[in-house]
Protein backbone atom coordinates (compact mmCIF):
# COMPACT_ATOMS: atom_id res chain seq x y z
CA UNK A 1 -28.72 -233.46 -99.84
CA UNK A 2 -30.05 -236.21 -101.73
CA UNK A 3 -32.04 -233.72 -104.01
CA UNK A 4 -29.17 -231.77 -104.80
CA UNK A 5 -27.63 -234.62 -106.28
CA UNK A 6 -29.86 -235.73 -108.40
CA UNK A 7 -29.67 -232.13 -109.70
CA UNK A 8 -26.24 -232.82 -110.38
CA UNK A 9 -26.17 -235.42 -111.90
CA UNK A 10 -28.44 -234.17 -114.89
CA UNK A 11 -25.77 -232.17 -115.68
CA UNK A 12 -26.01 -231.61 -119.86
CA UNK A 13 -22.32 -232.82 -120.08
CA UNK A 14 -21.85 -235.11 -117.59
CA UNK A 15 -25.28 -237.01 -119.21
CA UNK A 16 -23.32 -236.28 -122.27
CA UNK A 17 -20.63 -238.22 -120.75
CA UNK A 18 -22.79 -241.13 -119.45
CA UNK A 19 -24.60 -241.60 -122.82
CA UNK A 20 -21.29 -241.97 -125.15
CA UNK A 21 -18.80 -242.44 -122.27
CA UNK A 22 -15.89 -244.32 -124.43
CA UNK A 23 -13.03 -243.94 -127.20
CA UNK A 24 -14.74 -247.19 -128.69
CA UNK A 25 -18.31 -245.42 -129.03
CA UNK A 26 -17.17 -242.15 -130.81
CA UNK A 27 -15.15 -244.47 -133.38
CA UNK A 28 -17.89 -246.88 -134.13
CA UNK A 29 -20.28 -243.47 -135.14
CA UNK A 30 -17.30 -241.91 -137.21
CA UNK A 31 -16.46 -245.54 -139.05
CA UNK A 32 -20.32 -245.80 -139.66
CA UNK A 33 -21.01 -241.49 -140.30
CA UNK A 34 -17.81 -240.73 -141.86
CA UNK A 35 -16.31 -243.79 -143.72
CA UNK A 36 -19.95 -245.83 -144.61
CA UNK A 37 -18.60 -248.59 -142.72
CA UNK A 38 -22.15 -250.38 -141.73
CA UNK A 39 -21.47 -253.98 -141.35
CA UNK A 40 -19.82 -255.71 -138.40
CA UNK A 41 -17.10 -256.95 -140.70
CA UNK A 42 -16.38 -253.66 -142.87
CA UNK A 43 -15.90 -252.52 -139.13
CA UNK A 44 -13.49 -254.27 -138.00
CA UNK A 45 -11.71 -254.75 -141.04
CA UNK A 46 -11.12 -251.50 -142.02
CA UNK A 47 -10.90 -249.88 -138.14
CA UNK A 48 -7.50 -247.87 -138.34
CA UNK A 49 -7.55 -248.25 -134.41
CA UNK A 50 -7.54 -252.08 -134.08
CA UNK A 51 -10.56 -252.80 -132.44
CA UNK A 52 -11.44 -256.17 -131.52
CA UNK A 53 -14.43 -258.25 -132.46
CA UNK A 54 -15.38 -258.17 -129.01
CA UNK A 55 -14.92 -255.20 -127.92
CA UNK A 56 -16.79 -254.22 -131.29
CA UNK A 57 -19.71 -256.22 -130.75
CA UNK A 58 -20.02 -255.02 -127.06
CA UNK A 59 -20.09 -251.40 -128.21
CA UNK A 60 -22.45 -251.90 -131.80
CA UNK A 61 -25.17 -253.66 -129.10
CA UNK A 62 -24.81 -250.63 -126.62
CA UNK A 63 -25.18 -248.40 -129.53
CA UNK A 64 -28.14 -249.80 -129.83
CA UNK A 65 -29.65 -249.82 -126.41
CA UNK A 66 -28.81 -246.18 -126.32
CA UNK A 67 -30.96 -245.52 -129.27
CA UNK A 68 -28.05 -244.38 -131.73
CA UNK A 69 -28.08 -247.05 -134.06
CA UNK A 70 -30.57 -249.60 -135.63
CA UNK A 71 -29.96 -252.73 -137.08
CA UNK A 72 -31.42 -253.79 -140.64
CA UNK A 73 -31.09 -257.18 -142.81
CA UNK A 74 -29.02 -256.59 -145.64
CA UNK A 75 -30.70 -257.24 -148.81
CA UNK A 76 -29.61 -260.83 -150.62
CA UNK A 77 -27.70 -261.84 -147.43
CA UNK A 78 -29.68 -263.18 -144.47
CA UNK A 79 -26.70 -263.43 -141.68
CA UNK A 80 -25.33 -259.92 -142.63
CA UNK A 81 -26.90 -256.82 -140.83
CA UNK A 82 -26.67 -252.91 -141.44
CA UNK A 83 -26.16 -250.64 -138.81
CA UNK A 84 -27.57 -247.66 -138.87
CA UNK A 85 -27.27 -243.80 -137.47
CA UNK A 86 -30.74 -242.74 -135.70
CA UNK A 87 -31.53 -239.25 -135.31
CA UNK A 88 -30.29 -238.63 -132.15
CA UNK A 89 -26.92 -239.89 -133.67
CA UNK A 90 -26.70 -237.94 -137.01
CA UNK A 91 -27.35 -235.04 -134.94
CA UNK A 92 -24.12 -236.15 -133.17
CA UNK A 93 -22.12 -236.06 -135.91
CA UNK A 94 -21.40 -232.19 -135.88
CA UNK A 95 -19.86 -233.04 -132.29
CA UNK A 96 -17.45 -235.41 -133.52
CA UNK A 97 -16.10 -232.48 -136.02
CA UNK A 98 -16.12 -230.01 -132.89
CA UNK A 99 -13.55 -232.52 -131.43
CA UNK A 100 -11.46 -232.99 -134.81
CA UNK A 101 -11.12 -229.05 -134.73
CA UNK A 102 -10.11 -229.45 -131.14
CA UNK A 103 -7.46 -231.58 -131.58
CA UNK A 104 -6.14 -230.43 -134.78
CA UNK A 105 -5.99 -226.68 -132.85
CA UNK A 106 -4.11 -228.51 -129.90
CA UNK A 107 -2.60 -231.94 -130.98
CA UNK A 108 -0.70 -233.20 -133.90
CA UNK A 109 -2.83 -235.45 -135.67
CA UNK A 110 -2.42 -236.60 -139.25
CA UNK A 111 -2.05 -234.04 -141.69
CA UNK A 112 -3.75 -235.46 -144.15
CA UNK A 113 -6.87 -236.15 -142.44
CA UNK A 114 -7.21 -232.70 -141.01
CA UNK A 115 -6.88 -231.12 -145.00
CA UNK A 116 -9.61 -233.56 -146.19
CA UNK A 117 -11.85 -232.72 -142.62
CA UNK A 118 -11.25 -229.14 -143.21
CA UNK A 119 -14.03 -228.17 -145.17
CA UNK A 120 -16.70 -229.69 -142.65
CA UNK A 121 -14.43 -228.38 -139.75
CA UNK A 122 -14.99 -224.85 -141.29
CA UNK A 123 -18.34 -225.59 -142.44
CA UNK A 124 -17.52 -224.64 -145.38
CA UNK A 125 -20.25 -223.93 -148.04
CA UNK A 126 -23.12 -225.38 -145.17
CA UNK A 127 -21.24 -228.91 -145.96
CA UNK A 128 -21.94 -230.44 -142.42
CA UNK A 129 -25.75 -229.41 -143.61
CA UNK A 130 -25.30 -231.59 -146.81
CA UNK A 131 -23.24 -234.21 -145.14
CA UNK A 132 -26.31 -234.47 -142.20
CA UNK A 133 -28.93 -234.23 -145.25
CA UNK A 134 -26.76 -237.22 -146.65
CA UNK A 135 -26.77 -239.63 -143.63
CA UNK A 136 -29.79 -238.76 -143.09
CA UNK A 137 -31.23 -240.39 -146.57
CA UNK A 138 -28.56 -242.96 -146.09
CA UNK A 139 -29.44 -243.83 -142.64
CA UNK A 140 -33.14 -242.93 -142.52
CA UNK A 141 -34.63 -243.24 -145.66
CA UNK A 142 -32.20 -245.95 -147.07
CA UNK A 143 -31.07 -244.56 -150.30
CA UNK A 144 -27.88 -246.02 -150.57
CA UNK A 145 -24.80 -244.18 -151.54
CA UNK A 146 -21.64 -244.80 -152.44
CA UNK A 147 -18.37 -245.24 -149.80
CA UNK A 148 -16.85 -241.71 -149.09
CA UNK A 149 -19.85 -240.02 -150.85
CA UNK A 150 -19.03 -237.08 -149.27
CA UNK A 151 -15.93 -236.00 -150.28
CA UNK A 152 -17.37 -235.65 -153.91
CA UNK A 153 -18.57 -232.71 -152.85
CA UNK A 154 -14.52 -231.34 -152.12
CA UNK A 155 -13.10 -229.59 -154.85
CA UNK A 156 -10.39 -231.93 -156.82
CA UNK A 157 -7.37 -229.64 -155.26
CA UNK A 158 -8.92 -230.58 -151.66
CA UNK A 159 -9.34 -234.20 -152.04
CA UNK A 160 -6.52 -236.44 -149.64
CA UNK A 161 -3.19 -235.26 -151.15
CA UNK A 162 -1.50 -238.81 -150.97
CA UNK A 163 -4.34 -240.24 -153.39
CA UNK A 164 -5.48 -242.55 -150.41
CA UNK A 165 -9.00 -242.91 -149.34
CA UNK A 166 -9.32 -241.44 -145.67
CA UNK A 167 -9.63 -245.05 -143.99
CA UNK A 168 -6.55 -245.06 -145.06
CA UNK A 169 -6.92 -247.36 -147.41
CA UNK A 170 -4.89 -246.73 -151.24
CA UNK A 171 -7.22 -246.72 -154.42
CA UNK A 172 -5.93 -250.24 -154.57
CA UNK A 173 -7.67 -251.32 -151.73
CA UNK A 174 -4.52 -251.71 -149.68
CA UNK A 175 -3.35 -250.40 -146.39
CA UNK A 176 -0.52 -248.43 -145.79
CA UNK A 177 0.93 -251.25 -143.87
CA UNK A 178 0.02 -253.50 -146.68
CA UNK A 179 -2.83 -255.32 -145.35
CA UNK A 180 -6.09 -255.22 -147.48
């Protein structure tokens, strides 16, 4: 009996499961993939969801022990750190568009971020291939790049039809409910 349970419990998605197990988890690796949030502070700053320092810091340092992301000084600053995606989590990256084209099939999520996610939804032109190839030197090999690098690659007529960045911040800098 005791046999057959361990068998069970290697179960690809319930490992899956185990390994990023939270809401808090698969929003940390989009803010740090997707928006080139990788400080603790751009983090919780710009986090559309609210997350709180502690709850932040809990799930960055489990991150970590999981082997998803590193941790690297940031040049000219001595107290600030970089996270960054390891292989295992740029990998993961495709699986966090499989579950925006989930929920934009089934839910009602914001329209806006669905048209500007299309693209890599559809894979598009191999874009989740450049996007990868771009965390990848970004995360990997340290080549810096600039914040929402990635949408550059949209066409002008696909770009976030309210002019706002998608961390829903304004070209301003501001927040739709004003904040910075």
């Amino acid at each position: 009996m005791l046999r057959d349970l361990e068998y069970f419990q290697k179960c690809p998605i319930g490992m899956a499961a185990d390994i990023i197990g939270d809401k808090w988890s698969l929003i940390i690796l989009r803010d740090i993939a997707i928006f080139h949030r990788q400080t603790f502070s751009q983090i919780l700053r710009e986090n559309i969801e609210g997350i709180s320092s502690a709850t932040l810091a809990n799930k960055l340092k489990r991150l970590c022990d999981i082997g998803f992301l590193t941790v690297r000084d940031y040049k000219g600053h001595k107290q600030k750190k970089l996270y960054c995606l390891t292989e295992p989590a740029i990998d993961f990256v495709p699986v966090l568009f499989y579950l925006a084209s989930w929920t934009a099939l089934h839910q009602e999520p914001n329209k806006d971020y669905v048209k500007l996610l299309k693209p890599f939804l559809d894979n598009e032109q191999g874009r989740i291939d450049k996007l990868l190839e771009g965390l990848h030197d970004i995360h990997i090999n340290h080549q810096p790049k600039e914040a929402l690098w990635w949408t550059k690659t949209l066409n002008a007529g696909d770009r976030h039809p309210s002019g706002s960045h998608p961390s829903g911040t304004h070209p301003s800098g501001t927040h739709p409910s004003g904040t910075h």
